[in-house]
N, C-alpha and C. Protein backbone atom coordinates (compact mmCIF):
# COMPACT_ATOMS: atom_id res chain seq x y z
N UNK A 1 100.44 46.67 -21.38
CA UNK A 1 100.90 47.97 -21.84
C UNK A 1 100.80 48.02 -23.37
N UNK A 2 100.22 49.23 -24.04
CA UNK A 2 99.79 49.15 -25.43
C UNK A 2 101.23 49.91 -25.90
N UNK A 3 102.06 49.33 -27.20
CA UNK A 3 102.81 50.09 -28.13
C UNK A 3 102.15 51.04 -28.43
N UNK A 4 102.47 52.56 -28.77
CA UNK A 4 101.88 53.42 -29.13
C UNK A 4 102.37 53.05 -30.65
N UNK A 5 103.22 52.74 -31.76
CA UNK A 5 102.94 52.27 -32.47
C UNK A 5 102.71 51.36 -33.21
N UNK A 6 101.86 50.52 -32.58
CA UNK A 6 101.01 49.59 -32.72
C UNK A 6 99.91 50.05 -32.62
N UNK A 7 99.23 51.01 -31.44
CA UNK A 7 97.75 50.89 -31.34
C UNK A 7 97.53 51.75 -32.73
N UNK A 8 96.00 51.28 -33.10
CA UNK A 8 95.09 52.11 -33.64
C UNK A 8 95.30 53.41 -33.72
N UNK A 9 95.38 53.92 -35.08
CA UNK A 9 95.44 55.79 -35.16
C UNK A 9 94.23 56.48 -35.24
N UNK A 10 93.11 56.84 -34.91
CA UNK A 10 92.49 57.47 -35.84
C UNK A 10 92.42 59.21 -35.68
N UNK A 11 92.12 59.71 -36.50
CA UNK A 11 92.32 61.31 -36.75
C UNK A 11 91.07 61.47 -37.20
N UNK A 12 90.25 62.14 -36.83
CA UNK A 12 89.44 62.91 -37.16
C UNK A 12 89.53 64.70 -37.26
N UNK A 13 88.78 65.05 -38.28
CA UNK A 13 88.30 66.40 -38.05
C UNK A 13 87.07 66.80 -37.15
N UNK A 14 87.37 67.66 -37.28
CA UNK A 14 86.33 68.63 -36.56
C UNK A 14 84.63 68.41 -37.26
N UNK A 15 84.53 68.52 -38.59
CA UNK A 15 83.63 68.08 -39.43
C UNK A 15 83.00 66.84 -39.18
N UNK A 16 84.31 66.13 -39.51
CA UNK A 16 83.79 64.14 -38.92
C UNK A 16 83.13 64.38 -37.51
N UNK A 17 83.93 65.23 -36.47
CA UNK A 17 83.12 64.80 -34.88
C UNK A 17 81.75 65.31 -35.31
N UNK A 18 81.16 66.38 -35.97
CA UNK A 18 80.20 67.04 -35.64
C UNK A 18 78.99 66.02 -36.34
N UNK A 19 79.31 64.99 -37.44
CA UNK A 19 78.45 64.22 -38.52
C UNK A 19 78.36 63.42 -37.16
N UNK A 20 79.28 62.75 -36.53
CA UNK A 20 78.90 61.31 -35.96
C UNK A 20 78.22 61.92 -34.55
N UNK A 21 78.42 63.09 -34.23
CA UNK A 21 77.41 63.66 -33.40
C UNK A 21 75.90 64.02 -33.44
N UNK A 22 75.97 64.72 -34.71
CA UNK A 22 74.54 64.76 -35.38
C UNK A 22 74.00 63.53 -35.60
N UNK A 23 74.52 62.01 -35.99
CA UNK A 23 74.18 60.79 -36.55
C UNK A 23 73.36 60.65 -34.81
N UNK A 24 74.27 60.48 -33.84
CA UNK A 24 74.07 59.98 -32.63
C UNK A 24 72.99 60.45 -32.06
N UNK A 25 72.56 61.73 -31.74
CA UNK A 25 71.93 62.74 -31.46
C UNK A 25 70.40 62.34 -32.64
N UNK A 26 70.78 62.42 -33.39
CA UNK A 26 69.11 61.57 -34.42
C UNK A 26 68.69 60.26 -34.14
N UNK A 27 69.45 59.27 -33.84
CA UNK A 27 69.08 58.31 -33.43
C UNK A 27 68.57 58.36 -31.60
N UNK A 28 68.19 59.50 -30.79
CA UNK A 28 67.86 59.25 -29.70
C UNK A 28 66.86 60.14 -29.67
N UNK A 29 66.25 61.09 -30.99
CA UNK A 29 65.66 62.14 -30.82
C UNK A 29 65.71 63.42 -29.90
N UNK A 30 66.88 64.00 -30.06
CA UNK A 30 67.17 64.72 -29.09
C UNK A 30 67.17 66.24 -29.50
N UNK A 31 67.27 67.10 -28.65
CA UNK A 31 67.33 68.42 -29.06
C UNK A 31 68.14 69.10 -27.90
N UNK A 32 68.45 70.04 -28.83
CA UNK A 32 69.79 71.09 -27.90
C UNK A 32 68.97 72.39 -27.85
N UNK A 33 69.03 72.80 -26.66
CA UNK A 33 68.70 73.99 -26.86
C UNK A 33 69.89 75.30 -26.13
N UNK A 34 69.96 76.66 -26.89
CA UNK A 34 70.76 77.20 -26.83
C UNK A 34 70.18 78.65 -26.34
N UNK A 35 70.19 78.92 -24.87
CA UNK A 35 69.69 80.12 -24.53
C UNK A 35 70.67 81.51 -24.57
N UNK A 36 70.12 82.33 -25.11
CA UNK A 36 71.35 83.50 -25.39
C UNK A 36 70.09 84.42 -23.92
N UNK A 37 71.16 85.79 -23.57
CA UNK A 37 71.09 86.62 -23.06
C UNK A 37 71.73 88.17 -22.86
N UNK A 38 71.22 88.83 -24.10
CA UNK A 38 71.71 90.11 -24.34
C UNK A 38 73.45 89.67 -25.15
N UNK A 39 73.32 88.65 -26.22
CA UNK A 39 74.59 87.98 -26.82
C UNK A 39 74.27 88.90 -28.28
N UNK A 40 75.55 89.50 -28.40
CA UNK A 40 75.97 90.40 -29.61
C UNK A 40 77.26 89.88 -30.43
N UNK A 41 76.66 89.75 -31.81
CA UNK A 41 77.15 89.34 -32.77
C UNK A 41 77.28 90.23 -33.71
N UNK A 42 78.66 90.57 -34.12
CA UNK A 42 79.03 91.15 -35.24
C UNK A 42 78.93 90.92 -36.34
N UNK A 43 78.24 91.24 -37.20
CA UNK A 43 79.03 90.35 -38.69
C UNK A 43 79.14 91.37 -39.66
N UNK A 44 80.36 90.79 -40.74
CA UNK A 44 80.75 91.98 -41.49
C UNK A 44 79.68 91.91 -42.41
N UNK A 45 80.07 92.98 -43.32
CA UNK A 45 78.66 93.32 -44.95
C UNK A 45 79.94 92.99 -45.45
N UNK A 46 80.86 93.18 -45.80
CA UNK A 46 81.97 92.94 -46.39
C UNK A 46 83.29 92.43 -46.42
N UNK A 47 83.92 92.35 -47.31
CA UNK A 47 85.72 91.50 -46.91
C UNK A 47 86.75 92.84 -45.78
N UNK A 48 88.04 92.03 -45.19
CA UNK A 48 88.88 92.86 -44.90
C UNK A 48 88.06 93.14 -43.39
N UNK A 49 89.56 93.82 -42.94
CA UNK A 49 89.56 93.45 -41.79
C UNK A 49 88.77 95.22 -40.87
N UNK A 50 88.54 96.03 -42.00
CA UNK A 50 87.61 97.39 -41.39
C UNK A 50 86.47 97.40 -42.43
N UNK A 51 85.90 96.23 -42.84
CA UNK A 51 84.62 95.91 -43.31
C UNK A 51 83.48 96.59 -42.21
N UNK A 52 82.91 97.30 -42.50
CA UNK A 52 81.85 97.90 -41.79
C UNK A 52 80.45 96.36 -41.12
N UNK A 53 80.28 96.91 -40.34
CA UNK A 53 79.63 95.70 -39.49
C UNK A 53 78.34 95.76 -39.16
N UNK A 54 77.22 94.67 -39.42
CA UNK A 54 75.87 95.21 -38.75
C UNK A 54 76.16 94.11 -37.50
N UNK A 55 75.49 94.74 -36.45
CA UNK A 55 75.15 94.23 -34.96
C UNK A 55 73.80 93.76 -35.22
N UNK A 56 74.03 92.49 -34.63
CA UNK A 56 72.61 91.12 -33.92
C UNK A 56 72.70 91.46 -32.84
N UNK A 57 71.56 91.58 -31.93
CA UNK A 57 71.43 91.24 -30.68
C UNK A 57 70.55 89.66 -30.21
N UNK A 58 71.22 89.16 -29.85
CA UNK A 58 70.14 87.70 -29.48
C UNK A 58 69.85 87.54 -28.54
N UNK A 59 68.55 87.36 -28.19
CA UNK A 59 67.84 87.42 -26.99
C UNK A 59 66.82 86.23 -26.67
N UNK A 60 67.00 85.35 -26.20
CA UNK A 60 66.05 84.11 -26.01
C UNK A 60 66.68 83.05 -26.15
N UNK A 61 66.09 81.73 -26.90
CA UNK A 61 66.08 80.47 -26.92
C UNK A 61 66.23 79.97 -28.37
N UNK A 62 67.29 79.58 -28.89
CA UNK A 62 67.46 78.31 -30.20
C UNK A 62 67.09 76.62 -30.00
N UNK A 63 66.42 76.53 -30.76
CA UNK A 63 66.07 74.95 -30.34
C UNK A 63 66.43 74.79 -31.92
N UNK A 64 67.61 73.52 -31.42
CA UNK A 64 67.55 72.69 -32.36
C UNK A 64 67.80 71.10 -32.19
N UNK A 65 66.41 71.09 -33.00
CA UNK A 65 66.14 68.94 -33.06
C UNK A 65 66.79 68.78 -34.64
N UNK A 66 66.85 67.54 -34.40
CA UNK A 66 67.84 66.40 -35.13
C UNK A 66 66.25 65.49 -35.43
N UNK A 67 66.12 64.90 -37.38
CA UNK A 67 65.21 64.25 -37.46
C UNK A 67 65.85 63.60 -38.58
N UNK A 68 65.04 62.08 -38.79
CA UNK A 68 65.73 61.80 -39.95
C UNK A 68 64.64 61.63 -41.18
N UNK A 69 65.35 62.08 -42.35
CA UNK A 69 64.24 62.29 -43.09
C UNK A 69 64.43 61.66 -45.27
N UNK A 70 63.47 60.81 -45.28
CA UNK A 70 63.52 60.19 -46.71
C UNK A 70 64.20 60.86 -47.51
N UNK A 71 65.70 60.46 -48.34
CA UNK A 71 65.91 61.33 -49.63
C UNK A 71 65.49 61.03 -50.67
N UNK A 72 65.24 61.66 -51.94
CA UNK A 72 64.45 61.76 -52.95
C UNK A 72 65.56 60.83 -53.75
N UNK A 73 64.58 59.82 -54.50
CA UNK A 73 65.50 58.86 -55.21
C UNK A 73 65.76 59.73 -56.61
């Protein structure tokens, strides 16, 4: 039976899961792909909460691959 304080803490964010996901996901060459179907997205032009809005409609397929790539010394 483990002490709960004793065991190991760790806390992550939301940020941290998404790096060691992306890390993981590059090392197997993988890709996600994200099919929308008649998916509407709001977004404001401006601040506040009756900021006037242009409409996206998304229709198809997002592909996204994970690569790893030389940084500039």
């Amino acid at each position: 039976m483990t002490d709960l304080q004793t065991a190991p803490q760790h806390q992550s964010s939301f940020a941290d899961l998404g790096k060691e996901l992306w890390s993981y996901l590059t090392e197997k060459g993988a890709a996600i792909n994200y099919e929308f179907v008649e998916m509407y997205v709001e977004v404001p032009k401006a601040t506040g909460p009756d900021a006037e809005r242009a409409t996206w409609k998304l229709n198809g397929t997002l592909r996204i691959t994970t690569a790893e790539h030389a940084s500039a010394a």
